[in-house]
N, C-alpha and C. Protein backbone atom coordinates (compact mmCIF):
# COMPACT_ATOMS: atom_id res chain seq x y z
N UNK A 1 8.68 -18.08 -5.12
CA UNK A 1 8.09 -17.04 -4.30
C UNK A 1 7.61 -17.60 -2.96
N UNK A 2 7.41 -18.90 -3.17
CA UNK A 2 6.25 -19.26 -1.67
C UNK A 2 7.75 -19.82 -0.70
N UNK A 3 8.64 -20.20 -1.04
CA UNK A 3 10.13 -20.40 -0.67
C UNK A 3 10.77 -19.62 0.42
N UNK A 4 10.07 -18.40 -0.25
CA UNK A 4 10.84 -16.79 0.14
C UNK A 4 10.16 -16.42 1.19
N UNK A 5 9.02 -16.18 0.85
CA UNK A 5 7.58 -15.79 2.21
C UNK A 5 7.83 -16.75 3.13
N UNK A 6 8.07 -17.72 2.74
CA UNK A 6 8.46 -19.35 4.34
C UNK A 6 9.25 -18.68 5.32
N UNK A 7 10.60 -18.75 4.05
CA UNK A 7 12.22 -18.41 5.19
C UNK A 7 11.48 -16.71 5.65
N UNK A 8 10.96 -16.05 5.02
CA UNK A 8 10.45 -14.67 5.54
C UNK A 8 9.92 -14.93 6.96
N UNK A 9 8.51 -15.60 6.80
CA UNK A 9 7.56 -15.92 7.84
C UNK A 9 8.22 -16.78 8.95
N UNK A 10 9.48 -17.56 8.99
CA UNK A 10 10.00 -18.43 9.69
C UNK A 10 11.17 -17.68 10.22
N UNK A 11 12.14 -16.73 9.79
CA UNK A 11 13.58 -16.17 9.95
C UNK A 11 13.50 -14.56 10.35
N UNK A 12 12.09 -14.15 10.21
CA UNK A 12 12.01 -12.88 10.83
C UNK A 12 11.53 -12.97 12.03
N UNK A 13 10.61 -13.97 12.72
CA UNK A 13 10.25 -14.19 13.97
C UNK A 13 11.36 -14.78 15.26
N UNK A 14 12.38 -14.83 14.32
CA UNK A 14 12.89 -16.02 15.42
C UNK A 14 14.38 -15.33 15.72
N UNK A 15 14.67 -13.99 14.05
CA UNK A 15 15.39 -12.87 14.40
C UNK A 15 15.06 -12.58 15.79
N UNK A 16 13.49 -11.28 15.69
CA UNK A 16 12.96 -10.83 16.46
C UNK A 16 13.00 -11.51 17.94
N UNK A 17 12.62 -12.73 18.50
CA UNK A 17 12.91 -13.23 19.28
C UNK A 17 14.28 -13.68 20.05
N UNK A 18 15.09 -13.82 19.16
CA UNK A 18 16.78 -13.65 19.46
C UNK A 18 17.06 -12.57 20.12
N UNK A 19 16.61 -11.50 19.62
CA UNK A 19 17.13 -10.12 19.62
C UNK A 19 16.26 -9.77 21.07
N UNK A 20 15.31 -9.86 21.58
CA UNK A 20 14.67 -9.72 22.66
C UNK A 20 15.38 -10.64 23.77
N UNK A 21 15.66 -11.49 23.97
CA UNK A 21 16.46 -12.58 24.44
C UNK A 21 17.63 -12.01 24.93
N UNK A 22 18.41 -11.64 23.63
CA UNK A 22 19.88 -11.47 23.69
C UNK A 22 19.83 -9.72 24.68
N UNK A 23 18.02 -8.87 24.75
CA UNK A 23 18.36 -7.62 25.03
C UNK A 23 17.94 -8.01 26.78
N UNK A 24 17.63 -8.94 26.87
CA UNK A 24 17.09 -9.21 28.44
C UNK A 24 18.07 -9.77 28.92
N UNK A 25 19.04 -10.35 28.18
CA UNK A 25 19.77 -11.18 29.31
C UNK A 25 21.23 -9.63 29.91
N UNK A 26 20.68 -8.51 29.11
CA UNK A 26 21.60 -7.42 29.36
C UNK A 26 20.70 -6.22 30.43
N UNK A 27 19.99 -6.60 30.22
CA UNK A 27 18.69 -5.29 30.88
C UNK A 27 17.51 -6.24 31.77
N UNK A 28 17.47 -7.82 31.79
CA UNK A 28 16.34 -8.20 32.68
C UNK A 28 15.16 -8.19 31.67
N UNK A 29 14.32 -9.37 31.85
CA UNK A 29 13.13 -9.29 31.66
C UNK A 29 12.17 -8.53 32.09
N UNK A 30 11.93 -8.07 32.80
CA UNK A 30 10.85 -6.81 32.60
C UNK A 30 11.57 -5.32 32.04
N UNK A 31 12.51 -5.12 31.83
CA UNK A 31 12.93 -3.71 31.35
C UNK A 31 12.71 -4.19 29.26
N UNK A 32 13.22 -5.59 29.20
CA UNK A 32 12.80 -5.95 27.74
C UNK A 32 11.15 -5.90 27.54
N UNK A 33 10.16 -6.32 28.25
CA UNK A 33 8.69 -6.52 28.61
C UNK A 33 8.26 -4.70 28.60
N UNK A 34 9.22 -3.56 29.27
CA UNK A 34 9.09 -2.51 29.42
C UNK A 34 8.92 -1.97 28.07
N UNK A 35 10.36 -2.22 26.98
CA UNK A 35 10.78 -1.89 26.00
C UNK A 35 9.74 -2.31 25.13
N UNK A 36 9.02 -3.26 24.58
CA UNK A 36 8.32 -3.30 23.70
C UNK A 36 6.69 -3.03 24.17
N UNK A 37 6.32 -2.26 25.48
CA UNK A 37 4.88 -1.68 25.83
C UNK A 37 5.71 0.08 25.22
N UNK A 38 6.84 0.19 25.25
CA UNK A 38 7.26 1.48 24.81
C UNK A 38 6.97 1.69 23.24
N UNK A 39 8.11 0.89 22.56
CA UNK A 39 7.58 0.76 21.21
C UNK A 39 6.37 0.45 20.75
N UNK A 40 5.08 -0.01 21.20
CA UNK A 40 4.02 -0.01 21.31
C UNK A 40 3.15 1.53 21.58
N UNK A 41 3.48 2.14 22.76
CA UNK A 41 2.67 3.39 22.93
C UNK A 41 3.30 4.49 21.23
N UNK A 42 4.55 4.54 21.21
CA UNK A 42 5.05 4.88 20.39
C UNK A 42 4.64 4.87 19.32
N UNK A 43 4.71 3.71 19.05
CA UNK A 43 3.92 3.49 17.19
C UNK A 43 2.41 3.48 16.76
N UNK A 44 2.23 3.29 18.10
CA UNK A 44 0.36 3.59 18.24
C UNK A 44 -0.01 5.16 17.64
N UNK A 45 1.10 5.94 18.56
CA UNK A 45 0.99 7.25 18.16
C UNK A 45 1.39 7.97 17.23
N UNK A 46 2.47 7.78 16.67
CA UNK A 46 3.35 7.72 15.30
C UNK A 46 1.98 7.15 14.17
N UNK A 47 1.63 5.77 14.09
CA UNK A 47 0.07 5.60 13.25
C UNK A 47 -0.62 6.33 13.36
N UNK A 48 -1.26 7.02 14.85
CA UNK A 48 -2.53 7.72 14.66
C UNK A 48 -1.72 9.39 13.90
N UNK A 49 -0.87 9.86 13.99
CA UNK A 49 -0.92 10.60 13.52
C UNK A 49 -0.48 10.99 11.95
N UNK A 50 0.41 10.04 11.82
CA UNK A 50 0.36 9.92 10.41
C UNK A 50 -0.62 9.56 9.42
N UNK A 51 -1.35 8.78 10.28
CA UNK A 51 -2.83 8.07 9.35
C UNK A 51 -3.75 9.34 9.24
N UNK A 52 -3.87 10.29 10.48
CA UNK A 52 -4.48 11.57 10.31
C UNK A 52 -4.55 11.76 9.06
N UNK A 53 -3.29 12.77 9.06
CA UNK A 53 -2.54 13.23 8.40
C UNK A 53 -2.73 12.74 6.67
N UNK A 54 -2.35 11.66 6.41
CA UNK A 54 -2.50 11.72 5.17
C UNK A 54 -3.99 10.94 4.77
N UNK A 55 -4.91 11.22 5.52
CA UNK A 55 -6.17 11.01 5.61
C UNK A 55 -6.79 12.72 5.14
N UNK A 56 -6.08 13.68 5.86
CA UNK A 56 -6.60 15.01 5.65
C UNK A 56 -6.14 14.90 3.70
N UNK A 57 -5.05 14.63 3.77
CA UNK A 57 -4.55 15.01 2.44
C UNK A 57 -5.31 14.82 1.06
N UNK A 58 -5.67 13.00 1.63
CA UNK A 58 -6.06 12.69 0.67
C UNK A 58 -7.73 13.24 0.52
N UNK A 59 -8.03 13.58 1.31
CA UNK A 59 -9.55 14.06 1.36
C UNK A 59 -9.23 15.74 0.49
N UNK A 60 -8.36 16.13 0.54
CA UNK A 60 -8.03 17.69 0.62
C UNK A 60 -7.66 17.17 -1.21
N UNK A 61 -7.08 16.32 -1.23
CA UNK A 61 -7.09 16.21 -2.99
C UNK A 61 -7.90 15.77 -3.60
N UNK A 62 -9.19 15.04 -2.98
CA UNK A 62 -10.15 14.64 -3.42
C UNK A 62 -11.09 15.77 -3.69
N UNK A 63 -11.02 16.69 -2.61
CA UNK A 63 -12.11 17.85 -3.01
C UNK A 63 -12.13 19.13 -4.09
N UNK A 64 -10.12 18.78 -4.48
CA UNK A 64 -9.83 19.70 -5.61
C UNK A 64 -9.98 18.95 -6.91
N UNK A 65 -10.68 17.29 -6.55
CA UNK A 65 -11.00 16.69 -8.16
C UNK A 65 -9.39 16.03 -8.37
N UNK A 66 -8.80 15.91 -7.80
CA UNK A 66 -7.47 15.27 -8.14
C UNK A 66 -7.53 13.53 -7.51
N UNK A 67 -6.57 12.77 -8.25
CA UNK A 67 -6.51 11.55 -7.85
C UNK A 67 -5.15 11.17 -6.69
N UNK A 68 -5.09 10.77 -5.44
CA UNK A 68 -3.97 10.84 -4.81
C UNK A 68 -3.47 9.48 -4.41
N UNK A 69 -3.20 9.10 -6.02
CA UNK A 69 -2.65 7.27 -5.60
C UNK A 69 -1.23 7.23 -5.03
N UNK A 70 -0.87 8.10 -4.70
CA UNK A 70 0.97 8.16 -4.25
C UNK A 70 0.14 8.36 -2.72
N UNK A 71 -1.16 8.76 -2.15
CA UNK A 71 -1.04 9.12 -0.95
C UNK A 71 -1.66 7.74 -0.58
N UNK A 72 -2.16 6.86 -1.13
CA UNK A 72 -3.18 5.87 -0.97
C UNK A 72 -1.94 5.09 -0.84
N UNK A 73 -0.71 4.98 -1.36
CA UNK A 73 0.48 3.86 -1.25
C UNK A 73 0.85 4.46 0.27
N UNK A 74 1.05 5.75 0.60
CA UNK A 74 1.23 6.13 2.13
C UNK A 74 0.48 5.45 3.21
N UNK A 75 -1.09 5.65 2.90
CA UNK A 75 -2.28 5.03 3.78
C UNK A 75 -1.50 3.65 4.10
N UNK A 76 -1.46 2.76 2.50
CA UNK A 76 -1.25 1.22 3.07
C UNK A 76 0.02 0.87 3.58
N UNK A 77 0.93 1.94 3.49
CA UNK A 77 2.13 1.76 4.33
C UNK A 77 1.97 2.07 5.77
N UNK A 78 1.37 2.91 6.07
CA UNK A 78 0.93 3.34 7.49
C UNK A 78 0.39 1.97 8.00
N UNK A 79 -0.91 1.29 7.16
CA UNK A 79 -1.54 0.15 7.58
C UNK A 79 -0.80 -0.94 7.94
N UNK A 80 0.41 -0.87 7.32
CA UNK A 80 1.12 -1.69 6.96
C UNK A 80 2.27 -2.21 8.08
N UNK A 81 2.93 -0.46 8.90
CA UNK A 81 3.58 -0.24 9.50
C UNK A 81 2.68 -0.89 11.19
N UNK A 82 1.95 -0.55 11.19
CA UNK A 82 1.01 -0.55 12.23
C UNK A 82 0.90 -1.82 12.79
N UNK A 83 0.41 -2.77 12.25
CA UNK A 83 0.28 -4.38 11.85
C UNK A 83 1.58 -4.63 11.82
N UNK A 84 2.85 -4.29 11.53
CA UNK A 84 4.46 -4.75 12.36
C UNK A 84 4.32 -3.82 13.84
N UNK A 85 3.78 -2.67 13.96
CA UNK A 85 4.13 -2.73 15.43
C UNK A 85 3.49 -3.13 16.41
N UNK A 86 2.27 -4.11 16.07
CA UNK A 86 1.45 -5.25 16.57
C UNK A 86 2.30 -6.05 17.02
N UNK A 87 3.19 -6.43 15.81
CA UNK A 87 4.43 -7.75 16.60
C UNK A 87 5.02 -7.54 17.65
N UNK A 88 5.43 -8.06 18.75
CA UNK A 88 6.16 -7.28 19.92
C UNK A 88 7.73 -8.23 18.75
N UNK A 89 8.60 -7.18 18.76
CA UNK A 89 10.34 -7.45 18.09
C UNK A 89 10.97 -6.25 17.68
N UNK A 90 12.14 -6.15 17.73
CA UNK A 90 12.60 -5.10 17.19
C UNK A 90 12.57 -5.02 15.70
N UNK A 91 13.41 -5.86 15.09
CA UNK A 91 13.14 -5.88 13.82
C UNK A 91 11.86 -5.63 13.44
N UNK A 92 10.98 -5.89 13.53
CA UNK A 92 9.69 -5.61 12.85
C UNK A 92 9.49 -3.99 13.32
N UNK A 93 9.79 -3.73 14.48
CA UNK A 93 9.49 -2.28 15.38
C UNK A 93 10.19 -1.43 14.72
N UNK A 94 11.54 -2.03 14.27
CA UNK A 94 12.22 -0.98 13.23
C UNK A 94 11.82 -0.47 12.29
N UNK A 95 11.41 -1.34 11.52
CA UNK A 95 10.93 -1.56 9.89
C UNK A 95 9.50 -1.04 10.25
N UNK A 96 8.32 -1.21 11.15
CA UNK A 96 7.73 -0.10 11.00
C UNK A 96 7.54 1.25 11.48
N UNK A 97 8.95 1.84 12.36
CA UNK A 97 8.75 3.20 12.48
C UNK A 97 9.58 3.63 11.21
N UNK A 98 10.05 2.92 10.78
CA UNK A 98 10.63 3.35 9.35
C UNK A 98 9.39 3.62 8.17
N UNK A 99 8.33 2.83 8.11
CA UNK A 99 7.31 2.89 7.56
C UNK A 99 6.13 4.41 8.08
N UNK A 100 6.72 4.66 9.01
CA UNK A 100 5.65 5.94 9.59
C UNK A 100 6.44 7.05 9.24
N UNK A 101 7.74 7.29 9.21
CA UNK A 101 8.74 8.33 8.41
C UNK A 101 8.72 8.43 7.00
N UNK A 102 7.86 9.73 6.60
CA UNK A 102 7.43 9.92 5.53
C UNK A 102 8.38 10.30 4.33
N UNK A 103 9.33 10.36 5.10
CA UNK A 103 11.15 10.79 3.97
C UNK A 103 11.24 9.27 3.96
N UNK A 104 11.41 8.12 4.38
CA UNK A 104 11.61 6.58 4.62
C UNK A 104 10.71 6.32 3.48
N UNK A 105 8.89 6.53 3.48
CA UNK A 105 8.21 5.73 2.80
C UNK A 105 8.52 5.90 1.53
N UNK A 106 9.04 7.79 1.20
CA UNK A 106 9.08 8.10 -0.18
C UNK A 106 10.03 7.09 -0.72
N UNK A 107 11.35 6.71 0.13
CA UNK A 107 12.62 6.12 -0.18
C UNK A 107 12.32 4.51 -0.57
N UNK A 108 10.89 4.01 0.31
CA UNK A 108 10.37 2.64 0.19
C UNK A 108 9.56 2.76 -1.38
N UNK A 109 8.61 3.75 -1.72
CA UNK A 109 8.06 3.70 -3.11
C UNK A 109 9.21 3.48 -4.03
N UNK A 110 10.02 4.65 -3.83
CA UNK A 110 11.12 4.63 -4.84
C UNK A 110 11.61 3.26 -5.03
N UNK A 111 11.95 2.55 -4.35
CA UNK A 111 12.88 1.14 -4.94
C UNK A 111 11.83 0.44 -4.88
N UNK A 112 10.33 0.24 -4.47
CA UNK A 112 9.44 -0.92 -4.95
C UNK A 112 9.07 -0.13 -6.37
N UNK A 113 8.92 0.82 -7.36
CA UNK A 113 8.61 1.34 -8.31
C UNK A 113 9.61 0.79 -9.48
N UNK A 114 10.97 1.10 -8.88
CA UNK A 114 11.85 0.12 -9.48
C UNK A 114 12.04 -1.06 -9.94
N UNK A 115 11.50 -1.58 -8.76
CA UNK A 115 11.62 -3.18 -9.05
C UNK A 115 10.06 -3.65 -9.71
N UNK A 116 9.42 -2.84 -9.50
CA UNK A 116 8.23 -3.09 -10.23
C UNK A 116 7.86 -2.51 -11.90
N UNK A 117 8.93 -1.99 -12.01
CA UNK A 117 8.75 -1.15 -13.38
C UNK A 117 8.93 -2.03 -14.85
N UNK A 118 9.63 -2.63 -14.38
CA UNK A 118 10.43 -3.97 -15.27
C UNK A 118 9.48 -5.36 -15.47
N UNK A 119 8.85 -5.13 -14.52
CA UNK A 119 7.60 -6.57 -14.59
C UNK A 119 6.83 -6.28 -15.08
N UNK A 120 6.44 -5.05 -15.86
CA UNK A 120 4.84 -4.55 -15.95
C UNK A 120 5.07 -4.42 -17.94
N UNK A 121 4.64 -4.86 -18.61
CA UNK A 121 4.48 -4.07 -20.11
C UNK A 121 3.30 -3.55 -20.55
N UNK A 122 3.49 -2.00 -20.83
CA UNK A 122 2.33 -0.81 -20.66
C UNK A 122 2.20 -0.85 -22.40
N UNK A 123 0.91 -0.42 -22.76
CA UNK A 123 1.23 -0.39 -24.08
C UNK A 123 -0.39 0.51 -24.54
N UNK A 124 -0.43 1.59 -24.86
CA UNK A 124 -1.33 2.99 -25.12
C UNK A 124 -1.29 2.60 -26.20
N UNK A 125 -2.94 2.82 -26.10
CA UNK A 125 -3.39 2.36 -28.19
C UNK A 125 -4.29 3.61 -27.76
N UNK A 126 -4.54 4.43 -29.11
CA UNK A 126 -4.91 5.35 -29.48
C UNK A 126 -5.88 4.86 -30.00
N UNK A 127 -7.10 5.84 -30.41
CA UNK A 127 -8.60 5.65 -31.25
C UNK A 127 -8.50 4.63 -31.97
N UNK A 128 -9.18 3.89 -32.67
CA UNK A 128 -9.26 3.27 -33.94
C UNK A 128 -8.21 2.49 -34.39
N UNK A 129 -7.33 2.23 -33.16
CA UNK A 129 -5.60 1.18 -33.31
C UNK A 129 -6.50 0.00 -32.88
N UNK A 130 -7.58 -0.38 -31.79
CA UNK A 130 -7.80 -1.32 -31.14
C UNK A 130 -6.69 -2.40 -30.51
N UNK A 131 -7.04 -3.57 -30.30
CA UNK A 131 -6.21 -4.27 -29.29
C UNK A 131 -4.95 -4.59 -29.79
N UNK A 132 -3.86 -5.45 -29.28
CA UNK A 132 -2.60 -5.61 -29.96
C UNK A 132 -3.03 -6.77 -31.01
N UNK A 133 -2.38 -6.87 -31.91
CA UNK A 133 -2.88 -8.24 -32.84
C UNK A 133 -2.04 -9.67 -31.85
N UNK A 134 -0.85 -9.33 -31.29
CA UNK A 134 -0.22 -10.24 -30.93
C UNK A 134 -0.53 -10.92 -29.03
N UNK A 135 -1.98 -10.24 -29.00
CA UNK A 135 -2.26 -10.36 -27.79
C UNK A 135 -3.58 -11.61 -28.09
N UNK A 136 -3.30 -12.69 -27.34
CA UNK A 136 -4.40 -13.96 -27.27
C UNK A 136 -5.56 -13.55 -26.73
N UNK A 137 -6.47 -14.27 -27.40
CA UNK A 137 -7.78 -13.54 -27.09
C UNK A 137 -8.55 -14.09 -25.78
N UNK A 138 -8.82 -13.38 -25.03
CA UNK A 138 -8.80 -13.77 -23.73
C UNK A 138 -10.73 -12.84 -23.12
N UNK A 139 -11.22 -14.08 -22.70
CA UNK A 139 -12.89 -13.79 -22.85
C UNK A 139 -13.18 -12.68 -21.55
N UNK A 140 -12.46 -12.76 -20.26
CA UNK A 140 -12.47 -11.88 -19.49
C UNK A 140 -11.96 -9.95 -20.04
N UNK A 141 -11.78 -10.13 -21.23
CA UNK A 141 -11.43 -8.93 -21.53
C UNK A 141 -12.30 -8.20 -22.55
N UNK A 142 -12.82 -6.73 -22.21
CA UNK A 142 -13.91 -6.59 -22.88
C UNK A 142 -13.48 -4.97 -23.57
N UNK A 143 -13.01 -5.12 -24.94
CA UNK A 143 -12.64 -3.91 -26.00
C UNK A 143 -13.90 -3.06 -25.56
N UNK A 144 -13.79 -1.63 -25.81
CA UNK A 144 -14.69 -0.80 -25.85
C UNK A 144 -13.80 0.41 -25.89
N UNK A 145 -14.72 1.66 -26.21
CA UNK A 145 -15.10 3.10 -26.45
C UNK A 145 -15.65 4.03 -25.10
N UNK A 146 -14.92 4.74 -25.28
CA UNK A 146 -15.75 6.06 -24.34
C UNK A 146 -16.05 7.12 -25.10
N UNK A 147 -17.47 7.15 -24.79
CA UNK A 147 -18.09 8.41 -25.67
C UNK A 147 -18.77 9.39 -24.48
N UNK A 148 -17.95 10.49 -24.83
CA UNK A 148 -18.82 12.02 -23.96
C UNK A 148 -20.05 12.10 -24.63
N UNK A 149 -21.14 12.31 -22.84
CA UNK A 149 -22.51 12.50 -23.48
C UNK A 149 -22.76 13.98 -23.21
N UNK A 150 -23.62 14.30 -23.72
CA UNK A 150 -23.89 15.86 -24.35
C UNK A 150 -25.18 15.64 -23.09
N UNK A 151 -24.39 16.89 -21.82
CA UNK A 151 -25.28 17.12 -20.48
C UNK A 151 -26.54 18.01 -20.80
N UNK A 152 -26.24 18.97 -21.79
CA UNK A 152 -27.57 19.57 -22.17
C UNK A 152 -28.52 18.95 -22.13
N UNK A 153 -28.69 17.61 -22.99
CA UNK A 153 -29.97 17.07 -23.57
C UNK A 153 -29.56 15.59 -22.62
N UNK A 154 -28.72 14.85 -21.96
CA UNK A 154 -29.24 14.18 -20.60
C UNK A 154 -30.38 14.20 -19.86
N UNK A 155 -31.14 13.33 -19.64
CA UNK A 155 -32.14 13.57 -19.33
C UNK A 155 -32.09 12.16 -17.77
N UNK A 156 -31.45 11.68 -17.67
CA UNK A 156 -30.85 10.39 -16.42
C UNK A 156 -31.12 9.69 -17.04
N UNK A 157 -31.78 9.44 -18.09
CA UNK A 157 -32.35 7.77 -18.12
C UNK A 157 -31.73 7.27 -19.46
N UNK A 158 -32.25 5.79 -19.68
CA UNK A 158 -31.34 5.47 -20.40
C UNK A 158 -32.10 5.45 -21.68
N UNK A 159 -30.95 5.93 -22.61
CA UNK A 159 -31.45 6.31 -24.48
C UNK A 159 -31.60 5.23 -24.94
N UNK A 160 -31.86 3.70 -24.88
CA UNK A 160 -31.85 2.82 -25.17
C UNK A 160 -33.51 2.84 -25.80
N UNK A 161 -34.09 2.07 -26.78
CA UNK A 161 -35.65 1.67 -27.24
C UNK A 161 -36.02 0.75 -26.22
N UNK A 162 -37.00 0.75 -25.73
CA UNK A 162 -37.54 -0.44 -25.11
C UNK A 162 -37.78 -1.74 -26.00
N UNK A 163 -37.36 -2.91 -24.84
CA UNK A 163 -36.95 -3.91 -25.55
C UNK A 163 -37.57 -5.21 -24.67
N UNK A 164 -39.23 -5.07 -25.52
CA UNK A 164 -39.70 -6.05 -24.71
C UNK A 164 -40.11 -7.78 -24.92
């Protein structure tokens, strides 16, 4: 993995820089210098309004009591997108107005869900099944119960005896 992030962190910058290079020696240095204060105003604005946007949403599903973790993967894609159009490059400028196109991000969940579906083993235990037997016992992990308390007779404080 740390292999991958290298040639990542090392072969996407130097793309990006090629590609600026190779667009100035066709258009001049300041029309390339032009081009990425463009893609800049651009994606500034493309962020602010998408970040709006699914800022209203997620507030708007919060107030109907709903959970909106598909909009919260939007937010950090927006965040995400934003912080590449910080980079002055095309490649990165691509990849995040692709990240601000909300038909794009659905298309980006979809294949990271994929590739993430296969790494994960989910496993629902019901009442009184408790933990797996074949799972090592591991001290950071703490078995327990949820019990509904009866709001009638709630009173805030805690039902515990004093324990002095």
């Amino acid at each position: 993995m740390f292999t991958r992030l290298l040639l990542l962190f090392i072969i996407v910058p130097l793309v990006d820089l090629y590609l600026l290079m190779w667009i100035a020696k066709f258009t001049g240095a300041l029309a390339t210098i032009g081009l990425v204060i463009l893609t800049g105003f651009i994606g500034a604005w493309l962020a602010k309004q998408q970040g709006t946007f699914v800022r209203g949403q997620i507030k708007n599903r919060l107030d109907q009591r709903q959970i909106p973790t598909d909009l919260i993967g939007d937010g950090a894609m927006i965040m995400f997108a934003a912080g590449l159009l910080l980079t002055p490059g095309l490649l990165t400028d691509l990849f995040g107005f692709s990240l601000l196109l909300p038909a794009c991000r659905t298309r980006y969940k979809s294949f990271f869900a994929k590739q993430f579906k296969g790494s994960f083993n989910f496993q629902i235990l019901t009442p009184n099944q408790g933990p797996p037997a074949d799972r090592p016992y591991d001290p950071n992990i703490i078995d327990g119960e949820v019990v509904d308390r009866d709001e009638s007779t709630d009173t805030g404080f805690n039902h515990y005896p004093n324990i002095d």
